[in-house]
Protein backbone atom coordinates (compact mmCIF):
# COMPACT_ATOMS: atom_id res chain seq x y z
CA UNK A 1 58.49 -71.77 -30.60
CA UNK A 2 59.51 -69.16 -33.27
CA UNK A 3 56.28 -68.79 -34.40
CA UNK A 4 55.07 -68.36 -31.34
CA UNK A 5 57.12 -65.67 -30.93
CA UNK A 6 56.86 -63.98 -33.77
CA UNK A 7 52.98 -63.44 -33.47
CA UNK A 8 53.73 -61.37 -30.44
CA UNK A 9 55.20 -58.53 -32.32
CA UNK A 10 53.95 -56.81 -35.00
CA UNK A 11 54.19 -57.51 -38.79
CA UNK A 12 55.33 -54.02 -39.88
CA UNK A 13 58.88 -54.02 -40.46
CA UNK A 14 60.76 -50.44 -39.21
CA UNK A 15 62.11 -48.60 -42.39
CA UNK A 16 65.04 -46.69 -40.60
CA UNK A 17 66.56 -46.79 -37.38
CA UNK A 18 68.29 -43.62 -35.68
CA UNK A 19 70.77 -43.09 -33.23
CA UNK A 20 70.07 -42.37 -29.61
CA UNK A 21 71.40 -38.82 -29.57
CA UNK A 22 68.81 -38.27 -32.31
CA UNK A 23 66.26 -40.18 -30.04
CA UNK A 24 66.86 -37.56 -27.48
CA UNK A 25 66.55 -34.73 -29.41
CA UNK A 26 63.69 -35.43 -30.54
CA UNK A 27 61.98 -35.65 -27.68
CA UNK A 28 63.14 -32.66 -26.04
CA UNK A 29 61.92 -30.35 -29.17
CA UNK A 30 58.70 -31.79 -29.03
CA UNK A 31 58.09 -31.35 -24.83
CA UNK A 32 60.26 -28.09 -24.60
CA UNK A 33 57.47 -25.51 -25.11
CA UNK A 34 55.89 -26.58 -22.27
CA UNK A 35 54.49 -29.21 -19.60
CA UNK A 36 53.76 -32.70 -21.42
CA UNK A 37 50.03 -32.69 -18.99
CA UNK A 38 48.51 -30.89 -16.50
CA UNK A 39 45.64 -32.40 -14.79
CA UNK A 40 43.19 -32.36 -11.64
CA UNK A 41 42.09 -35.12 -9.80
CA UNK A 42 40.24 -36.07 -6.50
CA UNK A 43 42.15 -37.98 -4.12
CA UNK A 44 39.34 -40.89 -3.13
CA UNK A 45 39.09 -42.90 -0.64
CA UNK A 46 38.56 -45.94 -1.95
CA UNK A 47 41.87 -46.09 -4.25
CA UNK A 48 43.64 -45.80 -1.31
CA UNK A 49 41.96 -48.40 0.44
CA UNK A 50 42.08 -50.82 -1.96
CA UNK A 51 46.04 -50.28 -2.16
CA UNK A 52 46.15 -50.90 1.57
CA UNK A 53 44.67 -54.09 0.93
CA UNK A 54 46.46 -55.14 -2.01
CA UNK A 55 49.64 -53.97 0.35
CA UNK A 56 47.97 -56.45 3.68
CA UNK A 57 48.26 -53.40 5.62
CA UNK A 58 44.25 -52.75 6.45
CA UNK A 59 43.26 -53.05 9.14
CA UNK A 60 39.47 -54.32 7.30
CA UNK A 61 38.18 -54.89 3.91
CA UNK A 62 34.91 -52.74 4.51
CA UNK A 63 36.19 -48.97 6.12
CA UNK A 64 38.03 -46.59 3.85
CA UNK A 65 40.06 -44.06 5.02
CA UNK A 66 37.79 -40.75 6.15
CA UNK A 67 38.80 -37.10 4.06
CA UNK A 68 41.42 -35.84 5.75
CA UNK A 69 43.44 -38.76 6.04
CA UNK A 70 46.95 -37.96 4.99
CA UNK A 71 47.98 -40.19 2.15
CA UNK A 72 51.09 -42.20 3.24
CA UNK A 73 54.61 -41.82 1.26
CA UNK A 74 54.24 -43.43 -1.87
CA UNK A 75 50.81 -44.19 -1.97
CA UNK A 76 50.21 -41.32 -4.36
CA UNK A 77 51.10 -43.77 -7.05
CA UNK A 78 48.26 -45.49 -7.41
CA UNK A 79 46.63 -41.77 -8.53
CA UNK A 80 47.09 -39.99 -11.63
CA UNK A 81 47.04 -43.16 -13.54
CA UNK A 82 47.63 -43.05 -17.30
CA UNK A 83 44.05 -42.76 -19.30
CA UNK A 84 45.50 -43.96 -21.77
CA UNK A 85 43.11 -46.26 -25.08
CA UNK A 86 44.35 -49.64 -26.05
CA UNK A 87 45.50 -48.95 -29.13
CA UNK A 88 47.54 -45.98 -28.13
CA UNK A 89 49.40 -48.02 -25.74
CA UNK A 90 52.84 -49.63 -27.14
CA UNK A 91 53.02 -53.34 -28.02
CA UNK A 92 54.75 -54.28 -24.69
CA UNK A 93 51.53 -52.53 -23.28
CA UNK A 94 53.50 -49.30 -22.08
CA UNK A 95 52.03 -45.39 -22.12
CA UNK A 96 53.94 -44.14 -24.83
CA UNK A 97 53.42 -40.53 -23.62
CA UNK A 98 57.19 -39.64 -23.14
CA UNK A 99 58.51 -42.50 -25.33
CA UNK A 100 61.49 -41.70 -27.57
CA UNK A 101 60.67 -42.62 -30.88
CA UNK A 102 61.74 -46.15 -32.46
CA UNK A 103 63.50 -47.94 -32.42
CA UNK A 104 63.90 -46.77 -28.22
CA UNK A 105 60.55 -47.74 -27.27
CA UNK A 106 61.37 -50.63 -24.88
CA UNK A 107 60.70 -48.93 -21.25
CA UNK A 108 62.42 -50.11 -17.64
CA UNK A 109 61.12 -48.07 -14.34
CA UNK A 110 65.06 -47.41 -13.46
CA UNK A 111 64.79 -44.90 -10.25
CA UNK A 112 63.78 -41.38 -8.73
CA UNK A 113 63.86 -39.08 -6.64
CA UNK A 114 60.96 -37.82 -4.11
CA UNK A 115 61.04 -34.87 -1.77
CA UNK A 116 57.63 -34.31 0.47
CA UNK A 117 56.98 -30.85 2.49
CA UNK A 118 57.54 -31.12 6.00
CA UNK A 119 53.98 -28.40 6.27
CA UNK A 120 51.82 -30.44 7.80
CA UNK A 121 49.60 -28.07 6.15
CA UNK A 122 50.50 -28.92 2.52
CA UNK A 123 50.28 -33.05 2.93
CA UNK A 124 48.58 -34.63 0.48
CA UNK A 125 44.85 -36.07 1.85
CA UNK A 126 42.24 -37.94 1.21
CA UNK A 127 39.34 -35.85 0.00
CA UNK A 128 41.22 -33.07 -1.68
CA UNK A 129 41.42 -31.85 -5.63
CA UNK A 130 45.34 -32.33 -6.31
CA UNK A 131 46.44 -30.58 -9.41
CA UNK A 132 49.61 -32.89 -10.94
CA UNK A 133 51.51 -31.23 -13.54
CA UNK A 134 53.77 -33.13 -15.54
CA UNK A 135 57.45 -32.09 -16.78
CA UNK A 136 60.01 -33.82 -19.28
CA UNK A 137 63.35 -32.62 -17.25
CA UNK A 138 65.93 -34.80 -19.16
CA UNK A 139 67.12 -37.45 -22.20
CA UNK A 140 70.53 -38.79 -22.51
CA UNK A 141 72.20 -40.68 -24.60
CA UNK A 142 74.22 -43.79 -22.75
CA UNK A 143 75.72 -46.68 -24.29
CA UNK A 144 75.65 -50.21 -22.75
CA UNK A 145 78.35 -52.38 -21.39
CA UNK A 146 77.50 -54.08 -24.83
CA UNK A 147 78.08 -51.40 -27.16
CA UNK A 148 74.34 -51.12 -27.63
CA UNK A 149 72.68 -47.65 -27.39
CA UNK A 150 69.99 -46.49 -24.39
CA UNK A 151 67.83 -43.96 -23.50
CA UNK A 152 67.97 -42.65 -19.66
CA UNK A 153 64.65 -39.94 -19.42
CA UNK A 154 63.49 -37.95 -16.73
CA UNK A 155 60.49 -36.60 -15.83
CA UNK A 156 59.22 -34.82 -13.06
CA UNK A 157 55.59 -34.85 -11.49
CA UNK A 158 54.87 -31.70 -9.09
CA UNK A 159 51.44 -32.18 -6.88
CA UNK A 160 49.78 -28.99 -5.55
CA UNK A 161 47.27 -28.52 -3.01
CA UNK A 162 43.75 -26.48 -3.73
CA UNK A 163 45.61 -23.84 -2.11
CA UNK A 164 48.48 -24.22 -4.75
CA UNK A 165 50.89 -25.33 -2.27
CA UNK A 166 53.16 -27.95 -3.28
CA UNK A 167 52.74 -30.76 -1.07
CA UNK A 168 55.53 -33.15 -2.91
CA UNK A 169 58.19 -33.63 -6.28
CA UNK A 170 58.47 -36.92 -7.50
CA UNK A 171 61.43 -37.30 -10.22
CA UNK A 172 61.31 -40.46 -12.04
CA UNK A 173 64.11 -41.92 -14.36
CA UNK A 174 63.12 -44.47 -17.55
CA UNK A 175 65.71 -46.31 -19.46
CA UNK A 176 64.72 -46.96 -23.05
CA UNK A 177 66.32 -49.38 -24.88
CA UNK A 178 65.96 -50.63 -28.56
CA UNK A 179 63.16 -53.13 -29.17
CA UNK A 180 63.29 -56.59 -29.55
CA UNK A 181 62.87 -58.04 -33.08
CA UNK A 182 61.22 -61.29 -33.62
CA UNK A 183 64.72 -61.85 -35.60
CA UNK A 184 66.36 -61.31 -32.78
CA UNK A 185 64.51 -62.22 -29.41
CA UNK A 186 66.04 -61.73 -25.91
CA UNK A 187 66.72 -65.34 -24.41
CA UNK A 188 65.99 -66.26 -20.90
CA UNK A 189 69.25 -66.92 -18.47
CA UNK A 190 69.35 -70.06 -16.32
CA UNK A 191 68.19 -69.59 -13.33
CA UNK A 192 70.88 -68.62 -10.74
CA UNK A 193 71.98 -70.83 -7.68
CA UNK A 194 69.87 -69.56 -4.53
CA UNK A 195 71.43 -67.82 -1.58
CA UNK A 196 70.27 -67.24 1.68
CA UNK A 197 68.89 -63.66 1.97
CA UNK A 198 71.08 -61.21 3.77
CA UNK A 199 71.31 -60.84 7.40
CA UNK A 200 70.41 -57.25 9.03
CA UNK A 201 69.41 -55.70 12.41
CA UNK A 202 66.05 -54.72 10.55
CA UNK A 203 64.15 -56.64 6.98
CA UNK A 204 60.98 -57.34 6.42
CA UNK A 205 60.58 -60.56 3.89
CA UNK A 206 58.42 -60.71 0.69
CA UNK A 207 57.19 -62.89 -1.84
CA UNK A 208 55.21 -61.60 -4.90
CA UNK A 209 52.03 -63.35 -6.21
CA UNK A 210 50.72 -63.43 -9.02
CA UNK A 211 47.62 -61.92 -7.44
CA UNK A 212 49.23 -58.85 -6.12
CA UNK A 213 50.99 -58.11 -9.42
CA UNK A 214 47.48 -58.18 -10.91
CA UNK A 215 46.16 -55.87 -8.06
CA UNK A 216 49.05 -53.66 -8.58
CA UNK A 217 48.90 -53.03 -11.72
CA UNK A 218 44.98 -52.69 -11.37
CA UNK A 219 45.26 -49.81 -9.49
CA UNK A 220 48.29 -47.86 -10.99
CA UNK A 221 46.42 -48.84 -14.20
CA UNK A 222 49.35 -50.31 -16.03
CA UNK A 223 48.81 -52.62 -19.29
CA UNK A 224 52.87 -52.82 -19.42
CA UNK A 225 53.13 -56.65 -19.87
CA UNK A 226 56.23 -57.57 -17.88
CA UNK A 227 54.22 -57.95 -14.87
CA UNK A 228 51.47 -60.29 -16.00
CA UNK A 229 52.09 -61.84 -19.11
CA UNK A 230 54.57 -65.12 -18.77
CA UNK A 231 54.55 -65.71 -22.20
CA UNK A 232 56.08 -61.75 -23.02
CA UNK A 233 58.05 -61.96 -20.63
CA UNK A 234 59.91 -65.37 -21.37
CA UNK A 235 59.32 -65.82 -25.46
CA UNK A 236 60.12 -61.61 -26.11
CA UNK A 237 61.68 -60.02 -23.21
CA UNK A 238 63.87 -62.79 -21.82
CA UNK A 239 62.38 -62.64 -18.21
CA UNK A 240 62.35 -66.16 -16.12
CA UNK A 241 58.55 -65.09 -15.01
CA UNK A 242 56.45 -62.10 -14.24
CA UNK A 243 58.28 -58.73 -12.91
CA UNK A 244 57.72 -57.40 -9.78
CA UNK A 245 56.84 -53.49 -10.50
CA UNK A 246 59.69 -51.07 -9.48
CA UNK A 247 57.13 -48.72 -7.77
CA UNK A 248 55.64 -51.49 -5.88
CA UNK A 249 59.09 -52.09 -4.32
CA UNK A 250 59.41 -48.03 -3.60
CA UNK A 251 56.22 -47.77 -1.58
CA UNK A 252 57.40 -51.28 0.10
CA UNK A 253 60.31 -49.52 1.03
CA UNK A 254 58.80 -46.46 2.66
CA UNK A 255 56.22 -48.50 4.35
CA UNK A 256 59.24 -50.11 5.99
CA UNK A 257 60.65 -46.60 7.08
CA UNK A 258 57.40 -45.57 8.03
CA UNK A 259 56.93 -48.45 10.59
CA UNK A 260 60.05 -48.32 11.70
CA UNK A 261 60.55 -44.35 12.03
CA UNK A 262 57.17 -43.47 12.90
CA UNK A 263 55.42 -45.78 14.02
CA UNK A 264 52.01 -44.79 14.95
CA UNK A 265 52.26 -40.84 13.46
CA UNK A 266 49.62 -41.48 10.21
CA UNK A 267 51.19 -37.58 8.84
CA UNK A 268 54.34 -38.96 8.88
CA UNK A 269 56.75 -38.08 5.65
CA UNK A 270 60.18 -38.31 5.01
CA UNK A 271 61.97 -35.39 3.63
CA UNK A 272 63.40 -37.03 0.20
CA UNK A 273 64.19 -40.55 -0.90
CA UNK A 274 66.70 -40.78 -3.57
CA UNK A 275 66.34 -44.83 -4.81
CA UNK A 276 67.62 -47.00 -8.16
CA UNK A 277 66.86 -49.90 -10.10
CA UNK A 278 69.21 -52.42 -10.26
CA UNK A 279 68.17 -56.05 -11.34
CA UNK A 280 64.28 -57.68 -11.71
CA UNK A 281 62.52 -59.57 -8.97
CA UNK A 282 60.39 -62.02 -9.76
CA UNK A 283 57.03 -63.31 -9.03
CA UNK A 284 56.71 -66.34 -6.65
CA UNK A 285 60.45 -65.69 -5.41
CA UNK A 286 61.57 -64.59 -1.78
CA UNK A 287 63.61 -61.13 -1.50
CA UNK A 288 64.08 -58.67 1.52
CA UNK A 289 64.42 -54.95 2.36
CA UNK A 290 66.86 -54.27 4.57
CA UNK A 291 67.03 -50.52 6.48
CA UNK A 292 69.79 -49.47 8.39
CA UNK A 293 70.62 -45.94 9.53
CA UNK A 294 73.60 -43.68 8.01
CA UNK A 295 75.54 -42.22 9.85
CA UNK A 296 76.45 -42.03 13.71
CA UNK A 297 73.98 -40.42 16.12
CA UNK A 298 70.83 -41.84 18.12
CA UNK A 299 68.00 -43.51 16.32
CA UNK A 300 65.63 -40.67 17.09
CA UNK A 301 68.09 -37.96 15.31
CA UNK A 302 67.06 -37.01 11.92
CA UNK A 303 69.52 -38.64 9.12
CA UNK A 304 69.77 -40.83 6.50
CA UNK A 305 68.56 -44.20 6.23
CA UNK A 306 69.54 -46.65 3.96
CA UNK A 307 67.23 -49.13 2.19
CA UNK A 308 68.25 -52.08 0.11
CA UNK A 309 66.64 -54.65 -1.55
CA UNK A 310 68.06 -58.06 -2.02
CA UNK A 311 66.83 -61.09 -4.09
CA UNK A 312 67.58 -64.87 -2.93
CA UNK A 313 70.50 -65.51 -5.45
CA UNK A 314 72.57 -63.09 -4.13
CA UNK A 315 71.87 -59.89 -6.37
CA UNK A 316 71.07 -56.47 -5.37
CA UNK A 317 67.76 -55.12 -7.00
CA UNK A 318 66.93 -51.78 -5.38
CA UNK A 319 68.63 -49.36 -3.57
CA UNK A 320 67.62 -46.14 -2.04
CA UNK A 321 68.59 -43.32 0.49
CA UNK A 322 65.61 -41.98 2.49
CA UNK A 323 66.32 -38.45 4.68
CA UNK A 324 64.03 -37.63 7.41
């Protein structure tokens, strides 16, 4: 077993180790001059298509959406994708882009924040040339319940219009903590006693497989290894199985809102959601999102809505506010 850990990292010992103040530092002075990309891209119809089926929400496996089709909250994930080589990538599989440097190089998708414009002009769609420029907008220091030392980074991605109108802002938080050493290698809990999910007025049940992590990950174009490799996940990063993908759980969550709010109104965008990280699902395991709105007033007044994610041993592992 320990050797078949240790040929999962590599040989090269680090010589030093810094502090994460230092960490952060760092990687402001070297993204403070200016944006860290700024890049073009056509929004196609077949990437969005394929994430509808990945999601089970086409309506067929041969007709992609026509241009002009407004691209549903979220769903602009699955554009924009890292272009990233092999060997550039980190050894957990991870764009190290906006990594801190070592020994903070162990990422975890921890939240965000995404506002849309209510112009109906300015929507993102199918068929258009979106220009997506990319800003580092914080790194702090924080210090774990532990003692240990983490990263919390922010970035945020603007997308523009060809008319230069920006159609939405989507904030994104990553923790970085230290890396596992093969001296030192994270150990998988028991699993927990199950619980029945939570009640609520309005959920919608899931259950990860292994085929729709692939998919996912497919299409956002992510090599990060927590979400399809069993044996990195349970021999370095002490995960029972693979991890469902935070962003996956974010678009499952608007979808929700979307069905629920809108119904049949394909244009339809929230103002903001505002949504965090809080423990790992798991493939092959049952969770639910629940919605409920905020607030008193009539279900067609705008509001708040609140979205939470629960797992089926009792543990909270997303929750989110979503304004409309």
């Amino acid at each position: 077993m320990a050797h078949l850990t240790r040929r999962l990292f590599n040989t090269t010992a680090h010589a030093y180790s810094i502090p994460a103040a230092t960490a952060c530092y760092e990687l402001i002075s070297r993204f403070q001059s200016g944006p860290i990309s700024s890049r073009t891209q056509l929004l196609d119809a077949n990437q969005l298509h394929l994430l509808a089926v990945t999601l089970n929400r086409s309506h067929t496996t041969i007709d992609a959406p026509k241009n002009g089709t407004p691209v549903p909250p979220g769903h602009h994930l699955v554009y924009f994708t890292p272009s990233i080589i092999e060997a550039e990538l980190g050894l957990d599989g991870t764009d190290r882009t906006v990594n801190p440097p070592s020994p903070f190089t162990r990422r975890m998708w921890a939240g965000g924040e995404l506002h849309w414009s209510q112009d109906s002009n300015a929507l993102l769609r199918v068929g258009q040339t979106i220009r997506e420029t990319t800003r580092l907008i914080s790194a702090e220091p924080k210090t774990l319940r532990s003692g240990g030392e983490m990263l919390v980074v922010g970035v945020e991605k603007t997308f523009e219009n060809e008319s230069g109108v920006t159609a939405l802002v989507d904030q994104r938080r990553w923790v970085f903590q230290r890396e596992i050493t093969p001296e030192n290698p994270s150990i998988v809990p028991p699993r927990p006693e199950g619980k029945d999910l939570p009640p609520g007025e309005r959920y919608r049940d899931f259950c990860q497989s292994d085929t729709t992590l692939f998919r996912f990950s497919a299409l956002t174009f992510n090599g990060h290894k927590i979400h399809y490799s069993p044996e990195w996940c349970r021999q370095v990063e002490g995960h029972r199985n693979a991890v469902v993908h935070g962003p996956l759980n974010l678009i499952n969550m608007l979808d929700f809102w979307k069905d629920t709010v809108r119904g049949d109104d394909v244009g339809a965008v929230p103002k903001s959601i505002a949504y965090r990280a809080m423990s790992p699902l798991y493939v092959g395991e049952p969770y639910r999102i629940l919605l409920d709105k905020s607030g008193i007033g009539s279900e067609s007044a705008s509001g708040e809505w609140k979205a939470e994610i629960w797992d089926s041993y009792g543990k909270q592992s997303m929750k989110g506010t979503i304004t409309d």
